[in-house]
PDB file of N, CA and C in Angstrom:
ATOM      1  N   UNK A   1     114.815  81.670 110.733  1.00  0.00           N
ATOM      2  CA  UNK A   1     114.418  82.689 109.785  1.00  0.00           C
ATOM      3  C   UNK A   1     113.828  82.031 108.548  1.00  0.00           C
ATOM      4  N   UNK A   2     112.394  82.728 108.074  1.00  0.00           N
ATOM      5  CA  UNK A   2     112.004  81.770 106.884  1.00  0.00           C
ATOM      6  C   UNK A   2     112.510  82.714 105.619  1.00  0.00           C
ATOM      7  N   UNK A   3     112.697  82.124 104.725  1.00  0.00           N
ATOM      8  CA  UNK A   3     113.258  82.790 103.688  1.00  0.00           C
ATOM      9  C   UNK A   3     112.402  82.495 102.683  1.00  0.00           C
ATOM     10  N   UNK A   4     111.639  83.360 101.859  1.00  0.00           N
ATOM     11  CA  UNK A   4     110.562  82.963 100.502  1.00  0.00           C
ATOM     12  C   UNK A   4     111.305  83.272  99.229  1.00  0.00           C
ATOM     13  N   UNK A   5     110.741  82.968  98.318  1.00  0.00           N
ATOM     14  CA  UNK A   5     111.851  83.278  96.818  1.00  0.00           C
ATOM     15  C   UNK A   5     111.528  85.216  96.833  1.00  0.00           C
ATOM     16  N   UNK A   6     112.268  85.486  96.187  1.00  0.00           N
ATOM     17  CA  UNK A   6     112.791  87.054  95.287  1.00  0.00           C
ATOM     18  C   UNK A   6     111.957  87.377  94.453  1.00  0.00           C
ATOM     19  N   UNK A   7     111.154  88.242  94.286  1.00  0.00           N
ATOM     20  CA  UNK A   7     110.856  88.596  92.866  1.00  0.00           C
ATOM     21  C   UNK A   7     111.573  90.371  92.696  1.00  0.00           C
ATOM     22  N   UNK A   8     111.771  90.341  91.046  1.00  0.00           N
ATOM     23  CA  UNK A   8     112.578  91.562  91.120  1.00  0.00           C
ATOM     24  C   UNK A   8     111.375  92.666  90.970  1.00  0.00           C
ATOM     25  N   UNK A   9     111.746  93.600  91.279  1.00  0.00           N
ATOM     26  CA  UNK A   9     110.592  95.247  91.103  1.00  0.00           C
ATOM     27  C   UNK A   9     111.503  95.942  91.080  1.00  0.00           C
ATOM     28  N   UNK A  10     111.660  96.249  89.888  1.00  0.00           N
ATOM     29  CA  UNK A  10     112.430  97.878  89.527  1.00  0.00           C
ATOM     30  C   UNK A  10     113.959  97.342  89.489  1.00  0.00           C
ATOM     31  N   UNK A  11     114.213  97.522  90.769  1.00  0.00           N
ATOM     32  CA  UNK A  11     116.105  97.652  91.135  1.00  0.00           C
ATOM     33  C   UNK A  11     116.140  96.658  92.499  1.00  0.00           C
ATOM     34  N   UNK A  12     114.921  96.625  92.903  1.00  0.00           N
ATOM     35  CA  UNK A  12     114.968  95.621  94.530  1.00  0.00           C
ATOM     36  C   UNK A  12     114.452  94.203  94.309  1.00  0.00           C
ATOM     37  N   UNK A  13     114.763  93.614  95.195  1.00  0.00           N
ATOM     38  CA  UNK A  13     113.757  92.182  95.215  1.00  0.00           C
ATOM     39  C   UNK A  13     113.487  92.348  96.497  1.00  0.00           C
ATOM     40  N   UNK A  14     111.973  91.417  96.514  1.00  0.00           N
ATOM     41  CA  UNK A  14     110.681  91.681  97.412  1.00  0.00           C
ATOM     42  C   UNK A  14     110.558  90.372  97.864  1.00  0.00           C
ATOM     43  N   UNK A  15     110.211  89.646  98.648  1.00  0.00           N
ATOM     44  CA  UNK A  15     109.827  88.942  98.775  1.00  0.00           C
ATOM     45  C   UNK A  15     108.415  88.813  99.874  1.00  0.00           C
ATOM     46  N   UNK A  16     107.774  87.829  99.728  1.00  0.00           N
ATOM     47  CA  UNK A  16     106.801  87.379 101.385  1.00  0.00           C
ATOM     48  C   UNK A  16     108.064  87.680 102.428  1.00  0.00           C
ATOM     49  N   UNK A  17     107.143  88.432 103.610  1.00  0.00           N
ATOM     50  CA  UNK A  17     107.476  88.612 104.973  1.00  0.00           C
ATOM     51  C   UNK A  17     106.806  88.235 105.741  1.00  0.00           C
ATOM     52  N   UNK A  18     107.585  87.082 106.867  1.00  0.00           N
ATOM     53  CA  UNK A  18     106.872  86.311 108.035  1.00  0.00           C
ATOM     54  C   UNK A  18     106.460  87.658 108.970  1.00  0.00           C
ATOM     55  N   UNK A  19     106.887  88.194 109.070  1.00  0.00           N
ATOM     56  CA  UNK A  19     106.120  89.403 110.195  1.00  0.00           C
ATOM     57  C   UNK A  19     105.016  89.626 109.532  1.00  0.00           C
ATOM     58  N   UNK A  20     104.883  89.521 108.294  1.00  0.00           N
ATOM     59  CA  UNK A  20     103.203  89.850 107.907  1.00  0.00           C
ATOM     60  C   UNK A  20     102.235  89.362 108.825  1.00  0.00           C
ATOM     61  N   UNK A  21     102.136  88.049 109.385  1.00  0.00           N
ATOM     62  CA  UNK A  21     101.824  87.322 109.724  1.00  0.00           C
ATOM     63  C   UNK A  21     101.180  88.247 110.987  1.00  0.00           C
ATOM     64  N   UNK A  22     102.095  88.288 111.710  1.00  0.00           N
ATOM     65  CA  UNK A  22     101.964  89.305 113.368  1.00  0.00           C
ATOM     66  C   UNK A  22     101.132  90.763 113.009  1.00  0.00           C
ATOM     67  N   UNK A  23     101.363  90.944 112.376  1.00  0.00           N
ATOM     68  CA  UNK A  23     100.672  92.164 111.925  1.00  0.00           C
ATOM     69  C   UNK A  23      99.060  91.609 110.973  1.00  0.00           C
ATOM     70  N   UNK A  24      98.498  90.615 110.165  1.00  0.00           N
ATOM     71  CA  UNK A  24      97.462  90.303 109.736  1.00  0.00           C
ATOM     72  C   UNK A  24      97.100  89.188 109.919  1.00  0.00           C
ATOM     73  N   UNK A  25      96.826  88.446 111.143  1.00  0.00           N
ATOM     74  CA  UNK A  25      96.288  87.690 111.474  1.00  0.00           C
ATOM     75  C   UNK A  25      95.848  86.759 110.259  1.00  0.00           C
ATOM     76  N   UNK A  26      95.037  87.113 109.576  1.00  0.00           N
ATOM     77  CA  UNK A  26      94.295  86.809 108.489  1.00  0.00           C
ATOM     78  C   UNK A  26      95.050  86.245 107.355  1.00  0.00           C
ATOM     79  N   UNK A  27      96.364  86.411 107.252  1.00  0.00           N
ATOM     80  CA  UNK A  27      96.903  86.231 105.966  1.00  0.00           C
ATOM     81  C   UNK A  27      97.469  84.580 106.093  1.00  0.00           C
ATOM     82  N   UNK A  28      97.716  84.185 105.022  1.00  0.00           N
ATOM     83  CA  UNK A  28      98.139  82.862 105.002  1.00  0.00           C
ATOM     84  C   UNK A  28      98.640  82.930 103.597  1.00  0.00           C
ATOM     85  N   UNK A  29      99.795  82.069 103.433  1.00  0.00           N
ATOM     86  CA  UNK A  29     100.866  82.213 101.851  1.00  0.00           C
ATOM     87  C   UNK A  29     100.956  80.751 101.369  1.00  0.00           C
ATOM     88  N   UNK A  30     101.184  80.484 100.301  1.00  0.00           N
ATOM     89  CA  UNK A  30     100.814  79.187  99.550  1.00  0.00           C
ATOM     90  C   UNK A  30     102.872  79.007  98.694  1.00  0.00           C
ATOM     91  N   UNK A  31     103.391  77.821  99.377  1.00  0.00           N
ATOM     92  CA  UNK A  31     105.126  78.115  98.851  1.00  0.00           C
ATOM     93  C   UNK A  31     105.143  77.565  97.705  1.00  0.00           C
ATOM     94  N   UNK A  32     103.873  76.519  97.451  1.00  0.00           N
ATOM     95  CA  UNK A  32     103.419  76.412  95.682  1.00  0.00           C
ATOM     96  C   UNK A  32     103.221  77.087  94.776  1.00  0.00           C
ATOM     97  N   UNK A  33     102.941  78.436  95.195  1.00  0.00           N
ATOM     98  CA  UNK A  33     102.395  79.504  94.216  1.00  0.00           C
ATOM     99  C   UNK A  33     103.322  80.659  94.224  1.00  0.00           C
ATOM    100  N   UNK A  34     103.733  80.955  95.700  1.00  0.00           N
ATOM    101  CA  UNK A  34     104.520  81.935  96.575  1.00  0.00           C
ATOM    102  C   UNK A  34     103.667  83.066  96.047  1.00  0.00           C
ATOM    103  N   UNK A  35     102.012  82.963  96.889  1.00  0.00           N
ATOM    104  CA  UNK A  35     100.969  83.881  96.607  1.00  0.00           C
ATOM    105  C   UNK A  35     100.737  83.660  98.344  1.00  0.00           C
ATOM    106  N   UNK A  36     100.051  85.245  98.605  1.00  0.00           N
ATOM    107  CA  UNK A  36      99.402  85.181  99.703  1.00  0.00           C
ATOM    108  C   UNK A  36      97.936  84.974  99.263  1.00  0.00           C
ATOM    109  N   UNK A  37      97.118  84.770 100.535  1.00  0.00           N
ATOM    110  CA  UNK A  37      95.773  84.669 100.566  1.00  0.00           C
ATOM    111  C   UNK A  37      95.006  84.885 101.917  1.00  0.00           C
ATOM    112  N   UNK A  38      93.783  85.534 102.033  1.00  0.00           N
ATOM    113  CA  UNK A  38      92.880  85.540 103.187  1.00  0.00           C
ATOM    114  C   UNK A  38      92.180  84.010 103.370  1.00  0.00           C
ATOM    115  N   UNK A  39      92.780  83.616 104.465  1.00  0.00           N
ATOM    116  CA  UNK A  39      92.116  82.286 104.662  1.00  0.00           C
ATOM    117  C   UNK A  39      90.183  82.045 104.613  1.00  0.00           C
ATOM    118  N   UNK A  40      89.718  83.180 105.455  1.00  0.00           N
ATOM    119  CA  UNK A  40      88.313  83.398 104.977  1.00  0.00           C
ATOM    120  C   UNK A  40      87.548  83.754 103.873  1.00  0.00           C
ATOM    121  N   UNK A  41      88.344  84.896 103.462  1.00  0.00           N
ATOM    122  CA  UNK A  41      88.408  85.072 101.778  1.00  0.00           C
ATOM    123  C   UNK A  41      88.435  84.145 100.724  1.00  0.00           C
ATOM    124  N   UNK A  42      89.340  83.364 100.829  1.00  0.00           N
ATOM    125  CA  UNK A  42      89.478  81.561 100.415  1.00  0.00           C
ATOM    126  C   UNK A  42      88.580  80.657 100.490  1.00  0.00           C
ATOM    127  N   UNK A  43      88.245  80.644 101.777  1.00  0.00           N
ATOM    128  CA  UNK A  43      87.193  79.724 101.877  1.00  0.00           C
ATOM    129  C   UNK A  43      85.610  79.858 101.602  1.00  0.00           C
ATOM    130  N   UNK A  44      85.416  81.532 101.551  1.00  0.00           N
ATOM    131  CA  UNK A  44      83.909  81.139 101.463  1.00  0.00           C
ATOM    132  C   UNK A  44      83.873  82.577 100.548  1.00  0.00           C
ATOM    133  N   UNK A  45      84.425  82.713  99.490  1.00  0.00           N
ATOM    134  CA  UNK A  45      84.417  83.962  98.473  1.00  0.00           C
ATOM    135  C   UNK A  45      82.815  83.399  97.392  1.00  0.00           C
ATOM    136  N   UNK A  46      82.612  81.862  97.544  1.00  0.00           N
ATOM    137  CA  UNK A  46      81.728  81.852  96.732  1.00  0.00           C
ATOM    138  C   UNK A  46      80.044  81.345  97.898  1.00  0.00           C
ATOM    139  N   UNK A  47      80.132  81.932  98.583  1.00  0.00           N
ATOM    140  CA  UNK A  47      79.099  81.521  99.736  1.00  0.00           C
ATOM    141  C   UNK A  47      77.848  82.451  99.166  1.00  0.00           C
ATOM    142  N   UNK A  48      76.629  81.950  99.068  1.00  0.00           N
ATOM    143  CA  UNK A  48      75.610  82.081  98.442  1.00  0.00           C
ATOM    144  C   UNK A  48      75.396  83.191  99.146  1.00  0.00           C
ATOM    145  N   UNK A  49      75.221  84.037 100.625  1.00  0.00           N
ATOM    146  CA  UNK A  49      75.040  85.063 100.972  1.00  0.00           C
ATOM    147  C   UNK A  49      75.274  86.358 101.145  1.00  0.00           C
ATOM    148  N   UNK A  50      76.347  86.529 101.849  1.00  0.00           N
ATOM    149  CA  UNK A  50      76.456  88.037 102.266  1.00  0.00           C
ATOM    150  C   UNK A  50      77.873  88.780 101.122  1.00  0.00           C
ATOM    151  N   UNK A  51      79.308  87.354 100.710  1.00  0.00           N
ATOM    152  CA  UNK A  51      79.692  87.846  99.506  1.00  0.00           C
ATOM    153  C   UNK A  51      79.340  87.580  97.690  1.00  0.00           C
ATOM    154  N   UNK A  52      77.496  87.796  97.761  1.00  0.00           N
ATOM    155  CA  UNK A  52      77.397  87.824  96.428  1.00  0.00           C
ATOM    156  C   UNK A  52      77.861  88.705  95.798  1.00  0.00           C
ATOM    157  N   UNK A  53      78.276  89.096  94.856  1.00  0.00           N
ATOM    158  CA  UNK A  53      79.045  90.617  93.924  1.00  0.00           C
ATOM    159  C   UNK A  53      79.962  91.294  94.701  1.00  0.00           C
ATOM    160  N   UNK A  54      80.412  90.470  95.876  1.00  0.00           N
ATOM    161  CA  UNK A  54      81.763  91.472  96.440  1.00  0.00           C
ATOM    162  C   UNK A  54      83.199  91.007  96.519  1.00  0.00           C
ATOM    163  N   UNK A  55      82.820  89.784  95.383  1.00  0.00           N
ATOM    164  CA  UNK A  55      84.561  88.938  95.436  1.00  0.00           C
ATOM    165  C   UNK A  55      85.645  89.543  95.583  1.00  0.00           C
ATOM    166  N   UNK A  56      86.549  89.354  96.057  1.00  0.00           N
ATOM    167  CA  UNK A  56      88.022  90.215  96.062  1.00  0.00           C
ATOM    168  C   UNK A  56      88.800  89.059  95.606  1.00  0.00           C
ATOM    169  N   UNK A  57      89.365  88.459  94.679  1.00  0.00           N
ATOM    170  CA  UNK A  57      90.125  87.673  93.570  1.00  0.00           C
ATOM    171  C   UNK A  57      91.177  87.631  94.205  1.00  0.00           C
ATOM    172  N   UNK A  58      91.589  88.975  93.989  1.00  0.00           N
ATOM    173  CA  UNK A  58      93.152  88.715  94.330  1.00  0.00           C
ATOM    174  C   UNK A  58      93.522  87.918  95.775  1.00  0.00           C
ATOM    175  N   UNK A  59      92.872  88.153  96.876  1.00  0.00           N
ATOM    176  CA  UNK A  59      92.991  87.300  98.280  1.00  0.00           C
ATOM    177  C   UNK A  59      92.579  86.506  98.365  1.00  0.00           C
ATOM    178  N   UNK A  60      91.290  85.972  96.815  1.00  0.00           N
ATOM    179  CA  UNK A  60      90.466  84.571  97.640  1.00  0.00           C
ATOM    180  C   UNK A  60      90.844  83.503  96.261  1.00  0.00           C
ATOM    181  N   UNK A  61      90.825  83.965  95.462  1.00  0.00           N
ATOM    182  CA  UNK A  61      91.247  82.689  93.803  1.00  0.00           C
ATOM    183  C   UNK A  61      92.852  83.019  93.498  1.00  0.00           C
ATOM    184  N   UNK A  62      93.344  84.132  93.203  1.00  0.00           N
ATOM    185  CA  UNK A  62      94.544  84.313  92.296  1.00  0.00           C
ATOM    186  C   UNK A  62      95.770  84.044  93.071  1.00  0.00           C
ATOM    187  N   UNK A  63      95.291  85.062  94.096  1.00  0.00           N
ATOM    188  CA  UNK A  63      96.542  85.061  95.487  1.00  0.00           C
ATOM    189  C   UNK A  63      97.164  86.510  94.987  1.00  0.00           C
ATOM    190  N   UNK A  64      97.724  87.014  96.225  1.00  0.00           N
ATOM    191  CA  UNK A  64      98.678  88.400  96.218  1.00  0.00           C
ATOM    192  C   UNK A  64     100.274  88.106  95.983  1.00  0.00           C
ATOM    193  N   UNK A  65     100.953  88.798  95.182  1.00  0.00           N
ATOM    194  CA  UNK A  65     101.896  88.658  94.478  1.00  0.00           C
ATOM    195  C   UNK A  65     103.092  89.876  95.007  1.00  0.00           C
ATOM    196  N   UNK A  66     102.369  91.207  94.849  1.00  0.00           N
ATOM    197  CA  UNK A  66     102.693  92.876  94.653  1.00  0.00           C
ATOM    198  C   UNK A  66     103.233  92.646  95.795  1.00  0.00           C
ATOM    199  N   UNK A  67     104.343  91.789  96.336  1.00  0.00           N
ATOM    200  CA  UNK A  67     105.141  92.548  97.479  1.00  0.00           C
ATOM    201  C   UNK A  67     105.738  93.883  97.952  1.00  0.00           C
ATOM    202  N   UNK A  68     105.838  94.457  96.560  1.00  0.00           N
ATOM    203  CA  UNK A  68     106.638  96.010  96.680  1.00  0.00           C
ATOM    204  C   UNK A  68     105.557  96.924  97.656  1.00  0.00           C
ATOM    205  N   UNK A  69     103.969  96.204  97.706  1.00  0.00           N
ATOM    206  CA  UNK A  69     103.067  96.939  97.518  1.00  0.00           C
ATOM    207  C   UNK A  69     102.553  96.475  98.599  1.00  0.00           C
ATOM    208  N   UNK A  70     102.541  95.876  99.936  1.00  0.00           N
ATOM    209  CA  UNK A  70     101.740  94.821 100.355  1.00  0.00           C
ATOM    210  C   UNK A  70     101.256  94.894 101.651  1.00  0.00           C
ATOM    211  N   UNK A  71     101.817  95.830 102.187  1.00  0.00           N
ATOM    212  CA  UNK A  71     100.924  96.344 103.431  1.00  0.00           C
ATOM    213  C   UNK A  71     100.073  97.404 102.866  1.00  0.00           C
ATOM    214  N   UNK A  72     100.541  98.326 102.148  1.00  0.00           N
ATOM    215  CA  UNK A  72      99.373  98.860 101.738  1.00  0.00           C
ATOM    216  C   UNK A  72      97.879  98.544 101.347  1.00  0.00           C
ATOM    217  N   UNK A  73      98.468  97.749 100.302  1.00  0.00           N
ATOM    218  CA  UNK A  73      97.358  96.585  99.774  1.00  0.00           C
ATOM    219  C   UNK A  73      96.157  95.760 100.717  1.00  0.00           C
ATOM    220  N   UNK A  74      97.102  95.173 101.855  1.00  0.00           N
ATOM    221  CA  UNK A  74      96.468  94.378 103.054  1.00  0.00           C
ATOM    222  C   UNK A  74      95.737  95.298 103.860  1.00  0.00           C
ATOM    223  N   UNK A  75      96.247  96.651 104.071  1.00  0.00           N
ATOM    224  CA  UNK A  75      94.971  97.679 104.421  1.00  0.00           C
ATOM    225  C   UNK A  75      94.038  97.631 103.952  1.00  0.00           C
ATOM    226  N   UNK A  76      94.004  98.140 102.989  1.00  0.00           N
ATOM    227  CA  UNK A  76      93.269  98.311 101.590  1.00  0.00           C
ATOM    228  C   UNK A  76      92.488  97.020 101.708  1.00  0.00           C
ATOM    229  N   UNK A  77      92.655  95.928 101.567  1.00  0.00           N
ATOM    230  CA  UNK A  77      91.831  94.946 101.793  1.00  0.00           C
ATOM    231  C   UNK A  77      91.008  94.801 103.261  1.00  0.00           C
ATOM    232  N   UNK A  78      91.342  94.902 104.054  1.00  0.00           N
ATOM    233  CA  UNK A  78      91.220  94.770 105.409  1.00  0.00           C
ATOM    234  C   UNK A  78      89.837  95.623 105.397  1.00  0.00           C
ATOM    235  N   UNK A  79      89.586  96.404 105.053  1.00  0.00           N
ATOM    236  CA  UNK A  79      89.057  97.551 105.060  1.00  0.00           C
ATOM    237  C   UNK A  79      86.935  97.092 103.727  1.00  0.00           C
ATOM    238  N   UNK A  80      87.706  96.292 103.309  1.00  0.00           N
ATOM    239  CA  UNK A  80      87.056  96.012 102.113  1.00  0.00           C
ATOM    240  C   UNK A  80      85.741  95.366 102.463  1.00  0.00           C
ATOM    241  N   UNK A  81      84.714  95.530 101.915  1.00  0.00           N
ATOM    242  CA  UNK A  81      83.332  94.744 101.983  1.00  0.00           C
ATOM    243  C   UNK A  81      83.449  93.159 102.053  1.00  0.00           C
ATOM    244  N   UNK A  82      84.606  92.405 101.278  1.00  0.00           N
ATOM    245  CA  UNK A  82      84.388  90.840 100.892  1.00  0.00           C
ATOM    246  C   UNK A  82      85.295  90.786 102.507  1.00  0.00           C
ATOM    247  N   UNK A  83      85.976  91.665 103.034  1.00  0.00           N
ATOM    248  CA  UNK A  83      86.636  90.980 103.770  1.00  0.00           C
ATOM    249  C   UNK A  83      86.100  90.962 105.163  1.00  0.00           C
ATOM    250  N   UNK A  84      85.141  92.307 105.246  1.00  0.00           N
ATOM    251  CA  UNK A  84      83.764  91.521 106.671  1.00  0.00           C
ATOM    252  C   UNK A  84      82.651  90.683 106.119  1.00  0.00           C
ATOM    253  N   UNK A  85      82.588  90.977 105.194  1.00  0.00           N
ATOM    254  CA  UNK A  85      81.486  89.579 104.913  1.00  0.00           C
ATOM    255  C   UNK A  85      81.918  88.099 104.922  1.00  0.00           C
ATOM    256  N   UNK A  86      83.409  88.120 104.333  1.00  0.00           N
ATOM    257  CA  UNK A  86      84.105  86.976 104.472  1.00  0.00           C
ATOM    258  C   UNK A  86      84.225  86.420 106.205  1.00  0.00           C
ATOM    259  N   UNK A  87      84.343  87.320 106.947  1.00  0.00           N
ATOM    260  CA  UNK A  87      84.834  87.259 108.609  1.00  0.00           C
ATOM    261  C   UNK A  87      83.282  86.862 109.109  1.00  0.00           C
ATOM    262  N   UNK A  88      82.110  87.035 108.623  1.00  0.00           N
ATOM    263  CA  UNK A  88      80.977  87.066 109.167  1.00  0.00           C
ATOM    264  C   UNK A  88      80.285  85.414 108.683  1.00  0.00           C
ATOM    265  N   UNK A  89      80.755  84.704 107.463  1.00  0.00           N
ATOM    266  CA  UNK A  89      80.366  83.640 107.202  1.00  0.00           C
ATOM    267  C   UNK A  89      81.391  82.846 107.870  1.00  0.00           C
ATOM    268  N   UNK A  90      82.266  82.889 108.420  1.00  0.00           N
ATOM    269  CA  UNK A  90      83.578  81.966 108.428  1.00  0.00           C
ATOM    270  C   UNK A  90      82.749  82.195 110.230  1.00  0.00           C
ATOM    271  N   UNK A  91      82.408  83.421 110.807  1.00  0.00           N
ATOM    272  CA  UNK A  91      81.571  83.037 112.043  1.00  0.00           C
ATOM    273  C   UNK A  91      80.607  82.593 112.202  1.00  0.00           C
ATOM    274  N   UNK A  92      79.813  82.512 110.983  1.00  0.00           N
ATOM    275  CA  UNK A  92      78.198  81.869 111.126  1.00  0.00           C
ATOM    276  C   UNK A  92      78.820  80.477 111.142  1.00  0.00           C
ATOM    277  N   UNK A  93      79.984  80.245 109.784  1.00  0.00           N
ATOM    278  CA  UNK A  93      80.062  78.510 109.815  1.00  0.00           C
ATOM    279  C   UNK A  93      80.669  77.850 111.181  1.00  0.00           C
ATOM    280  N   UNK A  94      81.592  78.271 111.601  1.00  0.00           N
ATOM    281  CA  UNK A  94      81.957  78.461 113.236  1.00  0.00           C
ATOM    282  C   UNK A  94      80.937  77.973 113.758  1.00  0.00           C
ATOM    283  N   UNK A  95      79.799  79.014 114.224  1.00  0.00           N
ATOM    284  CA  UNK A  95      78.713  78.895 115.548  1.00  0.00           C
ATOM    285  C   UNK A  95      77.454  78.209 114.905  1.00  0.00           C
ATOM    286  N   UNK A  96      78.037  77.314 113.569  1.00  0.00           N
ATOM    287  CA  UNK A  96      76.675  76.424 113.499  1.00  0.00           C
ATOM    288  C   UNK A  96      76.447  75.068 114.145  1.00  0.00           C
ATOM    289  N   UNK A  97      75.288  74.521 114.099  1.00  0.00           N
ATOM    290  CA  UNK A  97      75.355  73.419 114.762  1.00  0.00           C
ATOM    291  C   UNK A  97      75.773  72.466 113.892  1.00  0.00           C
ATOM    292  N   UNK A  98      76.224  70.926 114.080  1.00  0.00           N
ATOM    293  CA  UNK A  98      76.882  69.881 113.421  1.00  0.00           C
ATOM    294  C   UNK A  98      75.655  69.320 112.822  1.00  0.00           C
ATOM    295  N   UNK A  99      75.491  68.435 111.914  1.00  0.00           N
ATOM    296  CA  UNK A  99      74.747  67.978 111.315  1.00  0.00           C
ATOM    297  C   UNK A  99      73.612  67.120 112.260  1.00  0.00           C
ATOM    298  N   UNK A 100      74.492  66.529 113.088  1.00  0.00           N
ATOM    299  CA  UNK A 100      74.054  65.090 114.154  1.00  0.00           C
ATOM    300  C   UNK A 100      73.004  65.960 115.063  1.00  0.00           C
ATOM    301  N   UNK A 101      73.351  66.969 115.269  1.00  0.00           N
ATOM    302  CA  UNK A 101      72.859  67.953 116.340  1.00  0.00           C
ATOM    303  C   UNK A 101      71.667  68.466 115.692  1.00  0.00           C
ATOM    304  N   UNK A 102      71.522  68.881 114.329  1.00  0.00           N
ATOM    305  CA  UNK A 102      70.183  69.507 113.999  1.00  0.00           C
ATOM    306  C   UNK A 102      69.214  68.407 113.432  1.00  0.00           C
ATOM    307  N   UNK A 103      69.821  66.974 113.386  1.00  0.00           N
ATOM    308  CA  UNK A 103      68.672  66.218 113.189  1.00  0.00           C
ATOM    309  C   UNK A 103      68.284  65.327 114.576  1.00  0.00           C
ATOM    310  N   UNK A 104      68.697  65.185 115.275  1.00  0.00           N
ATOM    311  CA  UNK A 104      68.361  65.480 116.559  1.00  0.00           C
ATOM    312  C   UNK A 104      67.308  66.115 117.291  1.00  0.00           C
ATOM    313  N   UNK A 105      67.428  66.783 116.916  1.00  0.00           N
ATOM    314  CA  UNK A 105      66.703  68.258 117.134  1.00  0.00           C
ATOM    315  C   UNK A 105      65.372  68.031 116.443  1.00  0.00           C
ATOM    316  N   UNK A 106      65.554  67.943 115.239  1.00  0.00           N
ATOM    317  CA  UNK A 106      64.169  67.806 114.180  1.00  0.00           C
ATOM    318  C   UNK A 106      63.604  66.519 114.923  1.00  0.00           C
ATOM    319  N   UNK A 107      63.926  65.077 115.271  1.00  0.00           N
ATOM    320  CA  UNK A 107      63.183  64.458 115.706  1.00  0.00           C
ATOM    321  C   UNK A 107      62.284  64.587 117.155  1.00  0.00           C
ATOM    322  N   UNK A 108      62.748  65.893 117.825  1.00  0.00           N
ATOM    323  CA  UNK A 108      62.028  66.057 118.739  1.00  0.00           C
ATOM    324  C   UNK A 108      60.668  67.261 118.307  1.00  0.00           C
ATOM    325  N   UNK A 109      60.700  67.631 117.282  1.00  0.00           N
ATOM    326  CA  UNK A 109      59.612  68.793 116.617  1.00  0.00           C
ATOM    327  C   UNK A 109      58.293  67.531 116.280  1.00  0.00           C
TER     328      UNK A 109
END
């Protein structure tokens, strides 16, 4: 059983839940910060193309905190513009070719 720290809300304490995990693929938690984050969101929130003006902060720089709040939230994100554009560069960088491979290539043009 993983156990994350407490934060208090109201009268309860909240913490990160490993079942998040099974349920959002996507999510990934930092035990330095004890913030979640979208791993794609993370990685390419500042990618010159498809998320210009659609940053979502809280999943890709700050990290998610609002446990009281957090499936909701992860809908709510899921749902969001940065987070298919985020899924769509993290597949372009995926299905690109390696460096070795496109100059390769150029010496046969």
């Amino acid at each position: 059983m993983n156990l994350f720290p407490r934060t208090q809300y109201v009268n309860n304490l909240r913490s990160f839940k490993a079942l998040w995990y099974n349920e959002h693929n996507w999510l990934e938690y930092s035990p330095k910060i004890d913030r979640g984050f979208r791993f794609p969101c993370r990685m390419f929130h500042s990618s010159s193309g498809l998320n210009v003006g659609q940053i979502d902060k809280t999943f890709s720089l700050t990290g998610f905190k609002n446990w009281n709040n957090a499936t909701t939230k992860f809908r709510i994100h899921q749902a969001s513009k940065s987070h298919f554009n985020s899924n769509q560069s993290k597949a372009d960088f995926l299905n690109s070719k390696s460096i070795d491979v496109v100059l390769d290539e150029s010496k046969t043009l």
